[in-house]
C-alpha atoms as a PDB file:
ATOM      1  CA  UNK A   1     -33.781 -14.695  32.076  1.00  0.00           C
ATOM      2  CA  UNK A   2     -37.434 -15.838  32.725  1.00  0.00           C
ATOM      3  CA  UNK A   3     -37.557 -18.523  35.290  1.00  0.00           C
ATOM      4  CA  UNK A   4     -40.171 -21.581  35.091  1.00  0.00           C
ATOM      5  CA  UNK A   5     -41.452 -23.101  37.943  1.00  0.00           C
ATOM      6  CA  UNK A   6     -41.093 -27.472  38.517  1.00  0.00           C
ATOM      7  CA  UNK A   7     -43.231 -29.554  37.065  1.00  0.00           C
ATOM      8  CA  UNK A   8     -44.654 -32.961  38.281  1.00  0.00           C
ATOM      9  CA  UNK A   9     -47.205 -34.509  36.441  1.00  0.00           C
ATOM     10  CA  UNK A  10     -48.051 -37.876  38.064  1.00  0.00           C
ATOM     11  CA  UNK A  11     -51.420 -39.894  39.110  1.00  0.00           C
ATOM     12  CA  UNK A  12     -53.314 -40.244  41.982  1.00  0.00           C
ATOM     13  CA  UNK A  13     -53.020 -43.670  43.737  1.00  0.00           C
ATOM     14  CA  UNK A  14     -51.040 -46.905  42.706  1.00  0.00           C
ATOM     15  CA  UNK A  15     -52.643 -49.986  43.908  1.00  0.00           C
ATOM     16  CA  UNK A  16     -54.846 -51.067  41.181  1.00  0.00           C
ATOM     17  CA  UNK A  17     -55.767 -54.508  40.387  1.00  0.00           C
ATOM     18  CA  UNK A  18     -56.512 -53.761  36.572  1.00  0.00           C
ATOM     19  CA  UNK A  19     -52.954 -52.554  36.417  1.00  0.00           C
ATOM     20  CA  UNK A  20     -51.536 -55.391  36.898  1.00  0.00           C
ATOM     21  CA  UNK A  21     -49.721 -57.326  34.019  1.00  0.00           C
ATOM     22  CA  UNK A  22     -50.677 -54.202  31.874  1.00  0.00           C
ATOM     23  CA  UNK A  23     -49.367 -50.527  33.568  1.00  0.00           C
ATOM     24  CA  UNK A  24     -47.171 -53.392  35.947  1.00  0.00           C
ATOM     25  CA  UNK A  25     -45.365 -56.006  34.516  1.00  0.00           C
ATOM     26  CA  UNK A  26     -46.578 -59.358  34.753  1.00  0.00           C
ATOM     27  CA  UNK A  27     -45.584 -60.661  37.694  1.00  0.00           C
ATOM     28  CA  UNK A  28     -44.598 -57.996  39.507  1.00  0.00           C
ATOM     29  CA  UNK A  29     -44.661 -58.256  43.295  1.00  0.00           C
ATOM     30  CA  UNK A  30     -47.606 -55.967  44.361  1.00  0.00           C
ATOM     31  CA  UNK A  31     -45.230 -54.394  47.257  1.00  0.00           C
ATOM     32  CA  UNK A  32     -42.799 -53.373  44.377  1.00  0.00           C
ATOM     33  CA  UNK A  33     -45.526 -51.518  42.780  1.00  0.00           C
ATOM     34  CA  UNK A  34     -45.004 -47.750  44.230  1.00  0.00           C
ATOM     35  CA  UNK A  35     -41.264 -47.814  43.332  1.00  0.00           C
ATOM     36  CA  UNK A  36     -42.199 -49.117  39.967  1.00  0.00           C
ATOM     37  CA  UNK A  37     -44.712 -46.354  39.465  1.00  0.00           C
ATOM     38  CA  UNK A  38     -42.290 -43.649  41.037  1.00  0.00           C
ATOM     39  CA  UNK A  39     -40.041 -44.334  37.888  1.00  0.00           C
ATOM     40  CA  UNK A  40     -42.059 -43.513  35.736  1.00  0.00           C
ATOM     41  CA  UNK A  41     -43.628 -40.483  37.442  1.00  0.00           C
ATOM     42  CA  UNK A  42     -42.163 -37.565  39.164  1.00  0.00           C
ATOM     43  CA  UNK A  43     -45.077 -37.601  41.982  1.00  0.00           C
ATOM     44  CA  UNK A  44     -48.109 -39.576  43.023  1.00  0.00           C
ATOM     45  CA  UNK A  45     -51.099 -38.865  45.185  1.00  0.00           C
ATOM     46  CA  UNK A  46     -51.189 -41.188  48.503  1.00  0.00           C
ATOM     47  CA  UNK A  47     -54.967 -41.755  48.917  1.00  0.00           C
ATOM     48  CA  UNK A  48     -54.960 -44.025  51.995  1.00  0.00           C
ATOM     49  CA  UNK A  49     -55.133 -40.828  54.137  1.00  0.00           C
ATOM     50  CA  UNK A  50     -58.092 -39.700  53.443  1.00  0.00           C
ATOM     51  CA  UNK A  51     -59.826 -43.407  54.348  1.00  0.00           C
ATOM     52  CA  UNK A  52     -57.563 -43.350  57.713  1.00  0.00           C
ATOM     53  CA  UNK A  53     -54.710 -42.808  59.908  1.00  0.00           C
ATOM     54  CA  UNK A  54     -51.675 -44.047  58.616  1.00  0.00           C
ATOM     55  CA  UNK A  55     -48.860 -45.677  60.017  1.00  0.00           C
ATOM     56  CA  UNK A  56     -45.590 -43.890  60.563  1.00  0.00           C
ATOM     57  CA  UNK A  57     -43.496 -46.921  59.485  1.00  0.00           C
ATOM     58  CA  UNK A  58     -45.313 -46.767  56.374  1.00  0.00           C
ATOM     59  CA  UNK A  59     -44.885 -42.998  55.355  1.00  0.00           C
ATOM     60  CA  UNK A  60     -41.027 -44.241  55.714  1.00  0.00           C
ATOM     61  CA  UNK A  61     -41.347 -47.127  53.606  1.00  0.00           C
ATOM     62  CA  UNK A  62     -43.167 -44.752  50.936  1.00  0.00           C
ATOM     63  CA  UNK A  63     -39.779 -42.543  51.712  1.00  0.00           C
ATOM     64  CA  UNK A  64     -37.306 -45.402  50.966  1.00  0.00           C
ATOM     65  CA  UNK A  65     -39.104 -46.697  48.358  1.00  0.00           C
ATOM     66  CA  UNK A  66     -39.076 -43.618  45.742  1.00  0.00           C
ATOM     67  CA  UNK A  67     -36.538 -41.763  44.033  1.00  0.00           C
ATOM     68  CA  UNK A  68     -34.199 -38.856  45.961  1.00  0.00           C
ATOM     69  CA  UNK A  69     -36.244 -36.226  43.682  1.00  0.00           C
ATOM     70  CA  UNK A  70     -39.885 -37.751  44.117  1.00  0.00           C
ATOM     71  CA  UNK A  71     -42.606 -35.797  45.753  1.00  0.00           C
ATOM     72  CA  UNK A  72     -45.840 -37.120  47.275  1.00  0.00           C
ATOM     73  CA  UNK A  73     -48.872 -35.460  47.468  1.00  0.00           C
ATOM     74  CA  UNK A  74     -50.951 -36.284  51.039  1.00  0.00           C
ATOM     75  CA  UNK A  75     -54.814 -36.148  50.716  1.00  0.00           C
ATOM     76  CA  UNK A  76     -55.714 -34.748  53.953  1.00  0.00           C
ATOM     77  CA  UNK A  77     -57.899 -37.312  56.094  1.00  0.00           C
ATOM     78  CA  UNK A  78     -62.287 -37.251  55.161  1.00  0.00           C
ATOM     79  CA  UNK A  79     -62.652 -37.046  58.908  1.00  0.00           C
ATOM     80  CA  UNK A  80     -61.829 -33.442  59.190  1.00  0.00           C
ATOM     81  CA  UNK A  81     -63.496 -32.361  55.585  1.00  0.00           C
ATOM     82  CA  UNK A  82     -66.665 -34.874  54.917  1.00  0.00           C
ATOM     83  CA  UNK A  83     -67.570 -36.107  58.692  1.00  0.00           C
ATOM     84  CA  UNK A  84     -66.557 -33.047  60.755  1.00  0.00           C
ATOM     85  CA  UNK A  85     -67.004 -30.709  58.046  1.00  0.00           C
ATOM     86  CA  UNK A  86     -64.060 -28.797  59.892  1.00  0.00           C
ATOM     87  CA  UNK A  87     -65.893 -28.544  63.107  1.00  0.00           C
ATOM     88  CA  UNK A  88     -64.476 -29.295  66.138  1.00  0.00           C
ATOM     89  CA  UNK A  89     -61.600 -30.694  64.125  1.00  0.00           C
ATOM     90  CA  UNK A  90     -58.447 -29.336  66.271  1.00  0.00           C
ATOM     91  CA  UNK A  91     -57.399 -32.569  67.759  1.00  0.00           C
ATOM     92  CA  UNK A  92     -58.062 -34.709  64.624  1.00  0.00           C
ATOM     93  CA  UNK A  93     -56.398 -32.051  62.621  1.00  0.00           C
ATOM     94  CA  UNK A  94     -53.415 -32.774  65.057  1.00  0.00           C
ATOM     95  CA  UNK A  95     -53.449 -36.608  64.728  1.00  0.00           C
ATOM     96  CA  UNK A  96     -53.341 -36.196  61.414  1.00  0.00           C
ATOM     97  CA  UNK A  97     -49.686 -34.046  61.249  1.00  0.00           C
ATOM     98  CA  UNK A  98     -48.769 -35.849  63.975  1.00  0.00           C
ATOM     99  CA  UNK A  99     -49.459 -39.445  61.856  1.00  0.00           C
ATOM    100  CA  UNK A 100     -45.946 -39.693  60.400  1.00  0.00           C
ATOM    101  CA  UNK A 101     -46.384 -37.881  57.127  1.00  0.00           C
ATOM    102  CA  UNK A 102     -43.236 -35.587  58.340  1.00  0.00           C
ATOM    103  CA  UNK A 103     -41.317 -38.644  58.134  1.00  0.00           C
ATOM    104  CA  UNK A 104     -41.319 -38.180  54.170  1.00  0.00           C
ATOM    105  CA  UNK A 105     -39.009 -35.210  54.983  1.00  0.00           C
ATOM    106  CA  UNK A 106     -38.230 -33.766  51.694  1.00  0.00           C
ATOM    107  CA  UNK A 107     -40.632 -35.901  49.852  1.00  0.00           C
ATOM    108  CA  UNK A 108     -43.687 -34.293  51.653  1.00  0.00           C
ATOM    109  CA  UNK A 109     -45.279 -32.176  48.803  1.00  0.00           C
ATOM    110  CA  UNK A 110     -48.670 -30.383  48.968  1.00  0.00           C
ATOM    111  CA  UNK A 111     -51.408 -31.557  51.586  1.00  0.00           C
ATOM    112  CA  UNK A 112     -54.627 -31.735  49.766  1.00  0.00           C
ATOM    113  CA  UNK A 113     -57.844 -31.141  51.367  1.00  0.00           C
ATOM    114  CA  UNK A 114     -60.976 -32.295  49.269  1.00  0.00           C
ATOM    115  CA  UNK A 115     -64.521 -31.239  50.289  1.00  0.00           C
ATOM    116  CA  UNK A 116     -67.747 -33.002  49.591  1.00  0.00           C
ATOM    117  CA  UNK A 117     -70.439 -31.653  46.693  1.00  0.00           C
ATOM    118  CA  UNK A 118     -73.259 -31.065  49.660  1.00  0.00           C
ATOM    119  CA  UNK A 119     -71.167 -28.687  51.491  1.00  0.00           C
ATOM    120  CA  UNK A 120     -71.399 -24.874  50.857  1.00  0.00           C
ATOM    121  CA  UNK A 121     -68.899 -22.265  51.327  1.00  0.00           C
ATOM    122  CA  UNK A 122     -69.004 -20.973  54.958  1.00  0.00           C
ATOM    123  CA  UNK A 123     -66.347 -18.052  55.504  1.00  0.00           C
ATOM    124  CA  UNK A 124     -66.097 -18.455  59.192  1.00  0.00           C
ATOM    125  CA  UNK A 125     -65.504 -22.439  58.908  1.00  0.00           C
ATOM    126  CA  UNK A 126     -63.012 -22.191  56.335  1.00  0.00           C
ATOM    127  CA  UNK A 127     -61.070 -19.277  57.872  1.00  0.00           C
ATOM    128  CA  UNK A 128     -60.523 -20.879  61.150  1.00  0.00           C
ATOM    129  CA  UNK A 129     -59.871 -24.244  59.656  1.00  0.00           C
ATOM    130  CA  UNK A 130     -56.875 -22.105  57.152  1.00  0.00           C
ATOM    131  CA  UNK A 131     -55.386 -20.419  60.205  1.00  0.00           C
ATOM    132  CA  UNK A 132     -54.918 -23.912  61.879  1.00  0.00           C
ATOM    133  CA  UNK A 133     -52.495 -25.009  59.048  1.00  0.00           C
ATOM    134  CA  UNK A 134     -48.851 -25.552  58.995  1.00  0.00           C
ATOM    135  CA  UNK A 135     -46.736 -24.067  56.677  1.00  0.00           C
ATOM    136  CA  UNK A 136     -43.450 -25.633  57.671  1.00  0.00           C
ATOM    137  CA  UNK A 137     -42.478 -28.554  59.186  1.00  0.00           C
ATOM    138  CA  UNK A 138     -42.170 -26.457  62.083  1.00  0.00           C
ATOM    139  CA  UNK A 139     -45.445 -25.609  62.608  1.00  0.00           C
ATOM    140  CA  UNK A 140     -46.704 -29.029  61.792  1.00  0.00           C
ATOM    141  CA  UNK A 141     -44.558 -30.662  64.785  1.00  0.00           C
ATOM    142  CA  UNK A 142     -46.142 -27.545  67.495  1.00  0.00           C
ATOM    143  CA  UNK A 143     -49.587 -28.887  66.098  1.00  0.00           C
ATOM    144  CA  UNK A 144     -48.463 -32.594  66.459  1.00  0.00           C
ATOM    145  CA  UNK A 145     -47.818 -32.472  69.650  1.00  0.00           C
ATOM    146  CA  UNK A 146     -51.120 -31.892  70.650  1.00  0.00           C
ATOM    147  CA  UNK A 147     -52.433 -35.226  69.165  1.00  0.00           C
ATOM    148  CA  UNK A 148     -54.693 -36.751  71.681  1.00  0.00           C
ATOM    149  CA  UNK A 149     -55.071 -40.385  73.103  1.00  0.00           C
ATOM    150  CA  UNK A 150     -56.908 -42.142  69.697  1.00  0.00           C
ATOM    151  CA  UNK A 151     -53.333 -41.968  67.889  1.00  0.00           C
ATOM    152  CA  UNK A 152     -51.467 -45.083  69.250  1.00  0.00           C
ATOM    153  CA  UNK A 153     -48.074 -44.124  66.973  1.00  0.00           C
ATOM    154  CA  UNK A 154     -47.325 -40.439  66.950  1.00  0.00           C
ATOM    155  CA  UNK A 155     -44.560 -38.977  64.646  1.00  0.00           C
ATOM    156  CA  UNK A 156     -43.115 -35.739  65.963  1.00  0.00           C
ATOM    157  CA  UNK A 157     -39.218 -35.356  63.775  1.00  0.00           C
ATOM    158  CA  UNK A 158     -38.784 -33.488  61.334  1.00  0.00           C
ATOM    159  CA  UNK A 159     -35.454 -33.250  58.839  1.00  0.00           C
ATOM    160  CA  UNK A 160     -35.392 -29.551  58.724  1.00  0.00           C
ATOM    161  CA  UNK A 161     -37.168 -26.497  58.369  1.00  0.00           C
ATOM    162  CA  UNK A 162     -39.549 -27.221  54.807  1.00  0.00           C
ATOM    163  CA  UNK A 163     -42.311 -25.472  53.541  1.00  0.00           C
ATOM    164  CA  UNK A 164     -45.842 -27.057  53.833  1.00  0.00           C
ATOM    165  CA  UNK A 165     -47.851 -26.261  50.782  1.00  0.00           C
ATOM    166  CA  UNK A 166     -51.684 -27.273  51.162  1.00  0.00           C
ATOM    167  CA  UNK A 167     -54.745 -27.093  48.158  1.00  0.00           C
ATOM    168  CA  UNK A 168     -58.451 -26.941  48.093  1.00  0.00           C
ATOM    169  CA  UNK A 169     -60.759 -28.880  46.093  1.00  0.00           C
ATOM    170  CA  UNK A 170     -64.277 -27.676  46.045  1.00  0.00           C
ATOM    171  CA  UNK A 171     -67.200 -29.215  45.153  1.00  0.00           C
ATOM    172  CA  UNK A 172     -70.124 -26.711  45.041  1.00  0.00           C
ATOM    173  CA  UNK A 173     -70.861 -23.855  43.219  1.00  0.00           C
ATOM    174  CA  UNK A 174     -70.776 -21.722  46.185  1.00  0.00           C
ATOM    175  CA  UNK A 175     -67.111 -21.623  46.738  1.00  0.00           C
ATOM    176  CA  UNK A 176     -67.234 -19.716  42.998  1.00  0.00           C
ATOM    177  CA  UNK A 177     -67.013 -16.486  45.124  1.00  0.00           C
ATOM    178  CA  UNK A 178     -64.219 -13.895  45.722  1.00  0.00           C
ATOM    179  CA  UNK A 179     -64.361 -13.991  48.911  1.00  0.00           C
ATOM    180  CA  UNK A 180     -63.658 -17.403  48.930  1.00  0.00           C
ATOM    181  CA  UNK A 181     -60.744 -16.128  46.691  1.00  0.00           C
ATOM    182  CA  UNK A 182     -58.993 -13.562  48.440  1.00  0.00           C
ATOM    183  CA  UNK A 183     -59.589 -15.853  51.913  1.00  0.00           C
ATOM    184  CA  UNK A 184     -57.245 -18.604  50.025  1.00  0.00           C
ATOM    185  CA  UNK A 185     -54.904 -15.820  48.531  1.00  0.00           C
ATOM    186  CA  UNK A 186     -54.273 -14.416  52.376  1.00  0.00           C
ATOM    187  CA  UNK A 187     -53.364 -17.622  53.734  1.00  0.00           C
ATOM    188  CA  UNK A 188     -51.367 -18.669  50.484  1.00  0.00           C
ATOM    189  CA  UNK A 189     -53.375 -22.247  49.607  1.00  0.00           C
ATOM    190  CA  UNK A 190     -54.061 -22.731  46.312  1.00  0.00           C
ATOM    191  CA  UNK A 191     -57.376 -23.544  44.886  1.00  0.00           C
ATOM    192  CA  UNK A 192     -57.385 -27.009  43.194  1.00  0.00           C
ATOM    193  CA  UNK A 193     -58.047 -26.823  39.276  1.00  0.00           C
ATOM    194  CA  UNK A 194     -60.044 -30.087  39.161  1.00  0.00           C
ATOM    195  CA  UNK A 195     -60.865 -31.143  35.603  1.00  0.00           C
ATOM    196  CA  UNK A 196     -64.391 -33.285  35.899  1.00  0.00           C
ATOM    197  CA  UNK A 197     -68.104 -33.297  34.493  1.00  0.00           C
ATOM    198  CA  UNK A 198     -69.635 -32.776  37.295  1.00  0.00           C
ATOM    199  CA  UNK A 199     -68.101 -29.767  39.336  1.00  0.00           C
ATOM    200  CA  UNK A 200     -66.855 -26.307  39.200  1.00  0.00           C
ATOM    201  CA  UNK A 201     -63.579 -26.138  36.871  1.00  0.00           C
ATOM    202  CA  UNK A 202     -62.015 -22.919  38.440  1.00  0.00           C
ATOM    203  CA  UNK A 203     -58.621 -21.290  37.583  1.00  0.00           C
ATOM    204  CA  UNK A 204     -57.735 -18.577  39.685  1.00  0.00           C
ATOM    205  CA  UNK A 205     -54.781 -18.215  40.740  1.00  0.00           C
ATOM    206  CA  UNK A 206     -54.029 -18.214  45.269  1.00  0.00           C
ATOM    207  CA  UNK A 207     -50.715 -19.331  45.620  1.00  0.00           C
ATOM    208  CA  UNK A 208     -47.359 -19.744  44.367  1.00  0.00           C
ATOM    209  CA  UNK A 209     -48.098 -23.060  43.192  1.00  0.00           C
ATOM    210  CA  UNK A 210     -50.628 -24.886  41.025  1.00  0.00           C
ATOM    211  CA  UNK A 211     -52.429 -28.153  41.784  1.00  0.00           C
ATOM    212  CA  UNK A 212     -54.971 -29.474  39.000  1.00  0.00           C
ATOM    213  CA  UNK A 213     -56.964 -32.824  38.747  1.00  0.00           C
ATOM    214  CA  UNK A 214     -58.029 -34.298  35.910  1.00  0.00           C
ATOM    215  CA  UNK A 215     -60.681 -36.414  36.851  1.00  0.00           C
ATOM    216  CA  UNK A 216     -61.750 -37.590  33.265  1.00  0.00           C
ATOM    217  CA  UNK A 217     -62.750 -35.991  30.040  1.00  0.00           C
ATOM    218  CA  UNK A 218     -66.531 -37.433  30.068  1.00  0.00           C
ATOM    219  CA  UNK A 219     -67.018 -39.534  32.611  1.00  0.00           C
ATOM    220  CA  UNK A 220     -65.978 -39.753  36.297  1.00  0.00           C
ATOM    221  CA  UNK A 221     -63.057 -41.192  37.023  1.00  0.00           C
ATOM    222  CA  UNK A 222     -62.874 -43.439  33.757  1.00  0.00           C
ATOM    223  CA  UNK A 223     -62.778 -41.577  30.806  1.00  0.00           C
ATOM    224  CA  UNK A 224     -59.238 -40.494  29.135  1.00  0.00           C
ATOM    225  CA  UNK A 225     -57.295 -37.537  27.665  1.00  0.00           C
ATOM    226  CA  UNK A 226     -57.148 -37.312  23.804  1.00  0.00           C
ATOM    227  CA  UNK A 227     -55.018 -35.379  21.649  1.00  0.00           C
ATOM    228  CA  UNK A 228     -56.952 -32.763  21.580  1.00  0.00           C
ATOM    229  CA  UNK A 229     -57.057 -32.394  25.640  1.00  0.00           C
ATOM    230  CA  UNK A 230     -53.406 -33.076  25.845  1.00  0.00           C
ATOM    231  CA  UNK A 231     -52.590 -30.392  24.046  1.00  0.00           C
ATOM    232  CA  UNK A 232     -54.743 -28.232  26.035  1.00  0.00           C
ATOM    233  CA  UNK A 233     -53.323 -29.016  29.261  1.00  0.00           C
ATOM    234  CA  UNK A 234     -50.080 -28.780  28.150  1.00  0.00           C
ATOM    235  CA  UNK A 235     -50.510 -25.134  27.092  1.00  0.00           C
ATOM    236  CA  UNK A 236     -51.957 -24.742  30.378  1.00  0.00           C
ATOM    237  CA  UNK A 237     -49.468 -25.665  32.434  1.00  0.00           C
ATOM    238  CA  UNK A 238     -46.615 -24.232  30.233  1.00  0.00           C
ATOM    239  CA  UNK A 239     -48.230 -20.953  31.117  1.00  0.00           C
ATOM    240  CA  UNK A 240     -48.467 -21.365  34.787  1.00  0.00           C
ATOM    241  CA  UNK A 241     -45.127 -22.992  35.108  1.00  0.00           C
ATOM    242  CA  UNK A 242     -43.896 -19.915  33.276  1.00  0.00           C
ATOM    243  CA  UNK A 243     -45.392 -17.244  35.486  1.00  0.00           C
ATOM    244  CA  UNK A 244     -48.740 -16.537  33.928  1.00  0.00           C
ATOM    245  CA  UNK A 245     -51.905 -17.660  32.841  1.00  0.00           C
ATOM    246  CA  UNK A 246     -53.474 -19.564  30.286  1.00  0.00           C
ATOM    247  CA  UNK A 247     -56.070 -17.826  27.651  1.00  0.00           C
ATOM    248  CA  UNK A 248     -59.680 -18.232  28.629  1.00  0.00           C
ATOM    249  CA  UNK A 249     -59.104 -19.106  31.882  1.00  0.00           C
ATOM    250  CA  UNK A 250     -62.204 -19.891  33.963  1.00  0.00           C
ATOM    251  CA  UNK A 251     -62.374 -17.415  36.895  1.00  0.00           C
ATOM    252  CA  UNK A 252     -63.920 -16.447  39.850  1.00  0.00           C
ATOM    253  CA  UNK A 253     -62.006 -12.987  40.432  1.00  0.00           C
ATOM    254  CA  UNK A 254     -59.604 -10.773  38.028  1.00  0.00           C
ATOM    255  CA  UNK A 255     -56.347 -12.493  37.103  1.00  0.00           C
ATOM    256  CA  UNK A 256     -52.996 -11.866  38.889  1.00  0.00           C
ATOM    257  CA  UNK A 257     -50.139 -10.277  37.374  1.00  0.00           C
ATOM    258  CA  UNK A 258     -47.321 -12.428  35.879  1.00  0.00           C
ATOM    259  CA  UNK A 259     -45.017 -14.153  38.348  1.00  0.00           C
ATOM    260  CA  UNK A 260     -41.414 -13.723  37.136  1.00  0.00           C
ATOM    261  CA  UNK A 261     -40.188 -16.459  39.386  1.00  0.00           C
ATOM    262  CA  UNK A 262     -42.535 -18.889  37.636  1.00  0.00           C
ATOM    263  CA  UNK A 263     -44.834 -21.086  39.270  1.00  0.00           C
ATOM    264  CA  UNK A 264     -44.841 -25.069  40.144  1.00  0.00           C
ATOM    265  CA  UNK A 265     -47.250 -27.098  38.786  1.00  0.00           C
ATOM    266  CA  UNK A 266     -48.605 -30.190  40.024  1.00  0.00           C
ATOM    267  CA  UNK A 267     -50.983 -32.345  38.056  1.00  0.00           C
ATOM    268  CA  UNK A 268     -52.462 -36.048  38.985  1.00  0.00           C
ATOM    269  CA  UNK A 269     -54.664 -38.056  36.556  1.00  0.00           C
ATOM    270  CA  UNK A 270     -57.617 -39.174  38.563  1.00  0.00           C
ATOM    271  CA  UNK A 271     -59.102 -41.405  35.725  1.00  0.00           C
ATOM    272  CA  UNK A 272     -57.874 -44.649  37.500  1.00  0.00           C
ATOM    273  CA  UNK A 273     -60.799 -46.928  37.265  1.00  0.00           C
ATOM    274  CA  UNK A 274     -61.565 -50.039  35.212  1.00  0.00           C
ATOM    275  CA  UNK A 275     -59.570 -48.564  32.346  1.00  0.00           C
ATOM    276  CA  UNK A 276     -55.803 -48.291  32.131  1.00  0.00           C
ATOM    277  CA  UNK A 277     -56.221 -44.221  31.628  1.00  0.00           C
ATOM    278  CA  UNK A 278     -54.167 -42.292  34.487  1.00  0.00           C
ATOM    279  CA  UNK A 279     -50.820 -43.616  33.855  1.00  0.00           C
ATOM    280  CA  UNK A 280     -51.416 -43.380  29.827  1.00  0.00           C
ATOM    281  CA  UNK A 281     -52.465 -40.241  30.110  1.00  0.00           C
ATOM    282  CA  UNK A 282     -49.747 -39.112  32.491  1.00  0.00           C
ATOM    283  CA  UNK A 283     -47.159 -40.289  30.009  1.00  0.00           C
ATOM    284  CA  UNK A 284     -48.495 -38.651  26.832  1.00  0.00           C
ATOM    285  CA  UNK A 285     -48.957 -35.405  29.325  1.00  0.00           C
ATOM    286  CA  UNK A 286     -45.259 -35.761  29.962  1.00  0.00           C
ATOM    287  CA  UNK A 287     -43.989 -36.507  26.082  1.00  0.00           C
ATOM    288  CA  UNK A 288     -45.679 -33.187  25.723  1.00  0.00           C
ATOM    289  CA  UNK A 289     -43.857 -30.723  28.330  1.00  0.00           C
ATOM    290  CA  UNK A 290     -40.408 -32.506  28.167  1.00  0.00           C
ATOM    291  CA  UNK A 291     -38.462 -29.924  27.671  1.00  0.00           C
ATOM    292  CA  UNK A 292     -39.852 -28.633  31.045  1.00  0.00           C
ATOM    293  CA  UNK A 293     -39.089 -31.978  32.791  1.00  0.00           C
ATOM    294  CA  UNK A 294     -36.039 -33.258  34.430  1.00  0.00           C
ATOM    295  CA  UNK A 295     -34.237 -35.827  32.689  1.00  0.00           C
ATOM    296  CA  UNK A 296     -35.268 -38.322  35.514  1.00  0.00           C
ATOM    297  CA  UNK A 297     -38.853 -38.463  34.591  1.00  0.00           C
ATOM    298  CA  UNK A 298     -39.230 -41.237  32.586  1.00  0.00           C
ATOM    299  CA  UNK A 299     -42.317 -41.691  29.737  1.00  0.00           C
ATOM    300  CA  UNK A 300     -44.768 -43.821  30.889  1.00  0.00           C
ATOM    301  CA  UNK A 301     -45.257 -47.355  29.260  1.00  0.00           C
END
């Protein structure tokens, strides 16, 4: 029998004012706002990393306050990617793992790294900066421990010996190469399918899982999903999840033969500002592929 990969479909923060009293209930304390989301969504994106350094009390709290089968997705911090630009980054890079995001345990899903429009594809930069990455928790505690003296709280437990997935998101037309491709493929990240009006929309396939994000339909960030789109996506993902590819795919290299095992998909609605769109969205995504979904995900209101 053919298997199908899991699916999370979910959105990417949760601490929005314009939210409140209409994704939230009215009233709702703003603290109980992750656990509320987490019901109705099998994962969520935690931004704050990529402004800062968390807290290692605070990746537990995030732990505690989520269901036993949630999954969060870590944005890796814009130190290493947007100020650095991956130079010189081995020390940061440890601060980061070293942060407290292990203390999610089995709630620690992929690590996504987003790069900024201005910055081209350099082979050398980006295959040092892949062979410095964890794939287990393992790895990410030998890295930890090297965390130097500007992390005051440093995080170095693990709850066993997990996989550490981690996903690209590219910005400039430069990365649409095969080298770029293959480089990803070797060291098993997978190249973010990132649906937006302004930057490359790429499918190709480089690991055993996918990660899309749907930034909006026309404009950044804002705009919503229709019917139309729905339906799209869905088909999309019901053809990774199952192993192969969707029709028409958007590539950079040849496509890769079916994966019997399946493949898990990810997707976060990025369409979070002024209008109530991401966790709409989400839900009507959801309604579509629930016969793929555990019974625990929950629509959307």
């Amino acid at each position: 029998m053919k298997k199908t990969g899991a699916v999370r479909i979910g959105i990417s923060g949760w601490t929005y004012a314009p939210w409140r009293g209409q994704f939230y209930p009215e009233g709702l304390p703003q603290k109980q706002e992750l656990s509320y989301a987490a019901r109705h969504f099998r994962s969520i994106e935690i931004n704050g990393t990529f402004y800062g350094l968390q807290k290692p009390e605070s990746f537990g709290r995030w732990r505690d306050e989520t269901p036993d089968d949630f999954v969060f997705a870590v944005k890796g911090p814009r130190f290493l990617t947007h100020v650095r630009r991956l130079k010189e980054i081995e020390a940061p890079l440890a601060n980061f793992f070293a942060s407290g995001l292990l203390r999610l345990g089995p709630k620690l899903g992929p690590v996504l790294w987003q790069f900024p429009a201005n910055m081209s594809f350099d082979p050398d930069r980006f295959e040092n900066f892949l062979s410095l990455l964890p794939h287990d928790h393992d790895a990410a505690i030998t890295l930890a421990k090297r965390h130097d003296e500007r992390l005051k709280q440093a995080w170095l437990k693990s709850d066993g010996h997990q996989p550490i997935r981690h996903a690209f998101e590219i910005r400039n037309d430069s990365f649409r190469s095969a080298e770029f491709i293959e480089m990803l493929r070797r060291h098993k990240a997978a190249l973010v399918c990132a649906d937006t009006v302004k930057w490359p929309l790429l499918m190709d396939i480089t690991a055993d899982f996918i990660y899309c994000r749907l930034h909006g339909s026309e404009q950044l960030y804002v705009s919503g999903y229709e019917d139309q789109a729905l339906d799209l996506w869905a088909e999309r993902i019901r053809a990774w999840a199952q192993g192969g590819e969707p029709e028409n795919a958007t590539r950079a290299v040849a496509p890769l033969p079916a994966r019997a095992k399946g493949r898990d998909v990810y997707l976060y609605f990025d369409n979070t500002d002024k209008k109530l769109r991401a966790p709409v969205d989400a839900g009507h995504l959801s309604e579509r592929l629930a016969d793929l979904m555990p019974h625990s995900q929950r629509k959307a209101a």
